[in-house]
Protein backbone atom coordinates (compact mmCIF):
# COMPACT_ATOMS: atom_id res chain seq x y z
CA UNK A 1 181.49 119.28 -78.83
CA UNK A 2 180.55 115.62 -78.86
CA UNK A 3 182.40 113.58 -81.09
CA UNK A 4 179.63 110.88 -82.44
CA UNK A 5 181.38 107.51 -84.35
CA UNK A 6 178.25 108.00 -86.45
CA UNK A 7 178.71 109.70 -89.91
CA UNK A 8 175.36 111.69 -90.16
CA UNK A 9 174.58 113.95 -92.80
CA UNK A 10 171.28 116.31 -92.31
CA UNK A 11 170.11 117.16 -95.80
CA UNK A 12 167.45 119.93 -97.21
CA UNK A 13 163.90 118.19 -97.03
CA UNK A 14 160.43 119.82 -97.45
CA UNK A 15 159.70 119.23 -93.76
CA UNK A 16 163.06 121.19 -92.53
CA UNK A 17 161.74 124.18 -95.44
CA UNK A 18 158.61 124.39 -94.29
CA UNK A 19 159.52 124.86 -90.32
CA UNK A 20 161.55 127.11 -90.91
CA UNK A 21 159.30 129.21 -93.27
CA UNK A 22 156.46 128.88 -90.54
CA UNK A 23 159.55 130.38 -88.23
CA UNK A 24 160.43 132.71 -90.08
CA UNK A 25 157.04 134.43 -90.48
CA UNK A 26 155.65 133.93 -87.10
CA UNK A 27 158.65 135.90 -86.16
CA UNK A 28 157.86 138.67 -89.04
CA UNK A 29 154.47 138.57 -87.22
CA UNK A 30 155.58 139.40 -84.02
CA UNK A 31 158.43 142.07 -85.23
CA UNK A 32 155.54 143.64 -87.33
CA UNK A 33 153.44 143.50 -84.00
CA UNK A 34 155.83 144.79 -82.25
CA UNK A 35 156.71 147.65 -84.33
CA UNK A 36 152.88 148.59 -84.48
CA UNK A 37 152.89 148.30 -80.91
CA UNK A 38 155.65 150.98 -80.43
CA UNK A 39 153.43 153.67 -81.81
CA UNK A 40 150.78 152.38 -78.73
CA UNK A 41 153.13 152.72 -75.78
CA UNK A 42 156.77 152.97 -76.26
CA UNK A 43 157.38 151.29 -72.96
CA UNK A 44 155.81 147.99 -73.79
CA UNK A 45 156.26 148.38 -77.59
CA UNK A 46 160.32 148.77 -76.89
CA UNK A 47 160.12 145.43 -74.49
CA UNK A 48 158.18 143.64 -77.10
CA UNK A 49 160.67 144.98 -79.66
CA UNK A 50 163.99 143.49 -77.47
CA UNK A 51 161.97 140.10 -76.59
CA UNK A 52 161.10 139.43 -80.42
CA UNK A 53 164.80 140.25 -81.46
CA UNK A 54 166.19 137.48 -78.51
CA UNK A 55 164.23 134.93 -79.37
CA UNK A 56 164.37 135.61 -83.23
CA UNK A 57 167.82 135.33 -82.99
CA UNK A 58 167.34 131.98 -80.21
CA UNK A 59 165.12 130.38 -82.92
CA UNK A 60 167.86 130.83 -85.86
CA UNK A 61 170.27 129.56 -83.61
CA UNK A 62 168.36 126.54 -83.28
CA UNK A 63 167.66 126.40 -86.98
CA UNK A 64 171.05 126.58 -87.49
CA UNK A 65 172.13 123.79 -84.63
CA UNK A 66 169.33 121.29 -86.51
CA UNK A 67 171.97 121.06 -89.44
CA UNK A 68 174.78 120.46 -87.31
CA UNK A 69 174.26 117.35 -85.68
CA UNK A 70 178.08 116.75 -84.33
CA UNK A 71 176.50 119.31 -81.53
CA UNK A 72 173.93 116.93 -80.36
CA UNK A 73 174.88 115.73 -77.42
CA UNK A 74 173.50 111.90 -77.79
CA UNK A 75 175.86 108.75 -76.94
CA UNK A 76 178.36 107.55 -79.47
CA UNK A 77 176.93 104.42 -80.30
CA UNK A 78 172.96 105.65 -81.02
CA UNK A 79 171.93 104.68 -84.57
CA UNK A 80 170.33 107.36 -87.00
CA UNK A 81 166.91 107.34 -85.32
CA UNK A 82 168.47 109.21 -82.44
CA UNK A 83 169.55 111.62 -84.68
CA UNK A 84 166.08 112.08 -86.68
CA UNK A 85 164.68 112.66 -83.62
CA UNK A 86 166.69 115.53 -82.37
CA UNK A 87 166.73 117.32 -85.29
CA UNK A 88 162.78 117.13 -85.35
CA UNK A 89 162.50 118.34 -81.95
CA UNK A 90 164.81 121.14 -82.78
CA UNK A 91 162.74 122.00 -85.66
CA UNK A 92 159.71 122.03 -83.35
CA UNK A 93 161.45 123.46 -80.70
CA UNK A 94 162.12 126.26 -83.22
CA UNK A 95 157.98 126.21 -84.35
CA UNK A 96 157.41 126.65 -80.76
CA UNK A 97 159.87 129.23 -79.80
CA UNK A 98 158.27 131.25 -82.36
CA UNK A 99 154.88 130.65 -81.50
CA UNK A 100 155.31 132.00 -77.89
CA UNK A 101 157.29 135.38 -79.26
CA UNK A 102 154.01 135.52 -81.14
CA UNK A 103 151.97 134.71 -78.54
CA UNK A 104 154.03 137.29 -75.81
CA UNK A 105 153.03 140.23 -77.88
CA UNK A 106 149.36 139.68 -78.98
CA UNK A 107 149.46 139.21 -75.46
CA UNK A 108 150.78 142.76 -74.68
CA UNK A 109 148.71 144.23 -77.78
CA UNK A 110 145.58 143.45 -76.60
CA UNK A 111 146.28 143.80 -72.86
CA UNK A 112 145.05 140.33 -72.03
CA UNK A 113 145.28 138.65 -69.06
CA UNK A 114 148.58 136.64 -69.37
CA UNK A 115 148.20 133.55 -67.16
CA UNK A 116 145.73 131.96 -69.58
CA UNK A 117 148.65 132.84 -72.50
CA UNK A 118 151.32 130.60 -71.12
CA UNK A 119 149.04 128.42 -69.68
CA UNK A 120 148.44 127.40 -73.37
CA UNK A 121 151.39 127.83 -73.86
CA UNK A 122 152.73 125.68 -71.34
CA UNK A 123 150.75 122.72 -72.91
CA UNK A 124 151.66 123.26 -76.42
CA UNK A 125 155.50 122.58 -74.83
CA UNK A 126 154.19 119.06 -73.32
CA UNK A 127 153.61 116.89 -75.82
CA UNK A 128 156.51 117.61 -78.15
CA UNK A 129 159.00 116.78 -74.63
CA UNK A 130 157.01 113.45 -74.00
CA UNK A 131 157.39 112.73 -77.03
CA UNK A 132 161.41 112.98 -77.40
CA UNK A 133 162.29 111.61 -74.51
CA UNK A 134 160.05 108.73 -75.41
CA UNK A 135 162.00 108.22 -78.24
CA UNK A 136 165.13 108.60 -76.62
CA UNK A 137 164.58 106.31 -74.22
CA UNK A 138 163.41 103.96 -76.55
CA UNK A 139 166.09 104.31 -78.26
CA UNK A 140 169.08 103.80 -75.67
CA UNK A 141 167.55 101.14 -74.14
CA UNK A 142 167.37 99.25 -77.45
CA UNK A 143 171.05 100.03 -78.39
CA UNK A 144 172.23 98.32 -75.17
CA UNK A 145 170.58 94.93 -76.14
């Protein structure tokens, strides 16, 4: 565990509410989907079943990590902005993690064609990574000045 000199506190806020509600029932969706999708074909229903519970349980951990920010791995002496940052991109993160469970079994209700699924899927991950390492970077390199 990283041990930052920084004394950060990550309090309740609308935004932090309202990512994890979006989470939370994306991941409903897919468990519901999922469920529904049992009674179609066990086999894929039962995959679609595990794969929701994984990264339901991947996307609370990261929920949970966003209010814990002596986990963050970030340099000792990075000021407060570093820490915004992360915890937005683990909120995100979180948004998008959901998103492709969702995504993963529409995909395997319908029987679609799956390479133009994470192809968008793919992209959606994009700009949120440019993004944080943009800040990042910005960010260390103005701390060592």
């Amino acid at each position: 565990m990283n041990k930052n000199n920084i004394n950060f506190q990550v309090h309740r806020t609308k935004e932090g509410t309202i990512c994890e509600i979006i989470s939370g029932v994306l991941i409903l969706i897919s468990l519901t989907l999922s469920l529904v999708l049992i009674n179609k074909s066990h086999e894929a229903g039962s995959a679609m079943l595990i794969q929701t519970i994984v990264l339901g349980l991947c996307n609370a951990l990261i929920l949970f990590l966003a209010y814990r920010p002596e986990t963050f791995n970030i340099p000792d002496n990075s000021p407060a902005e570093m820490f915004v940052a992360t915890i937005r991109f683990c909120r995100l993160s979180a948004i998008l993690l959901s998103l492709m469970s969702v995504t993963i079994t529409v995909n395997a209700f319908l029987e679609a064609d799956p390479r133009l699924i994470f192809g968008i899927l793919g992209f959606l991950f994009i700009p949120p990574l440019c993004w944080y390492f943009t800040v990042y970077i910005r960010t260390k390199y103005r701390t060592k000045k």
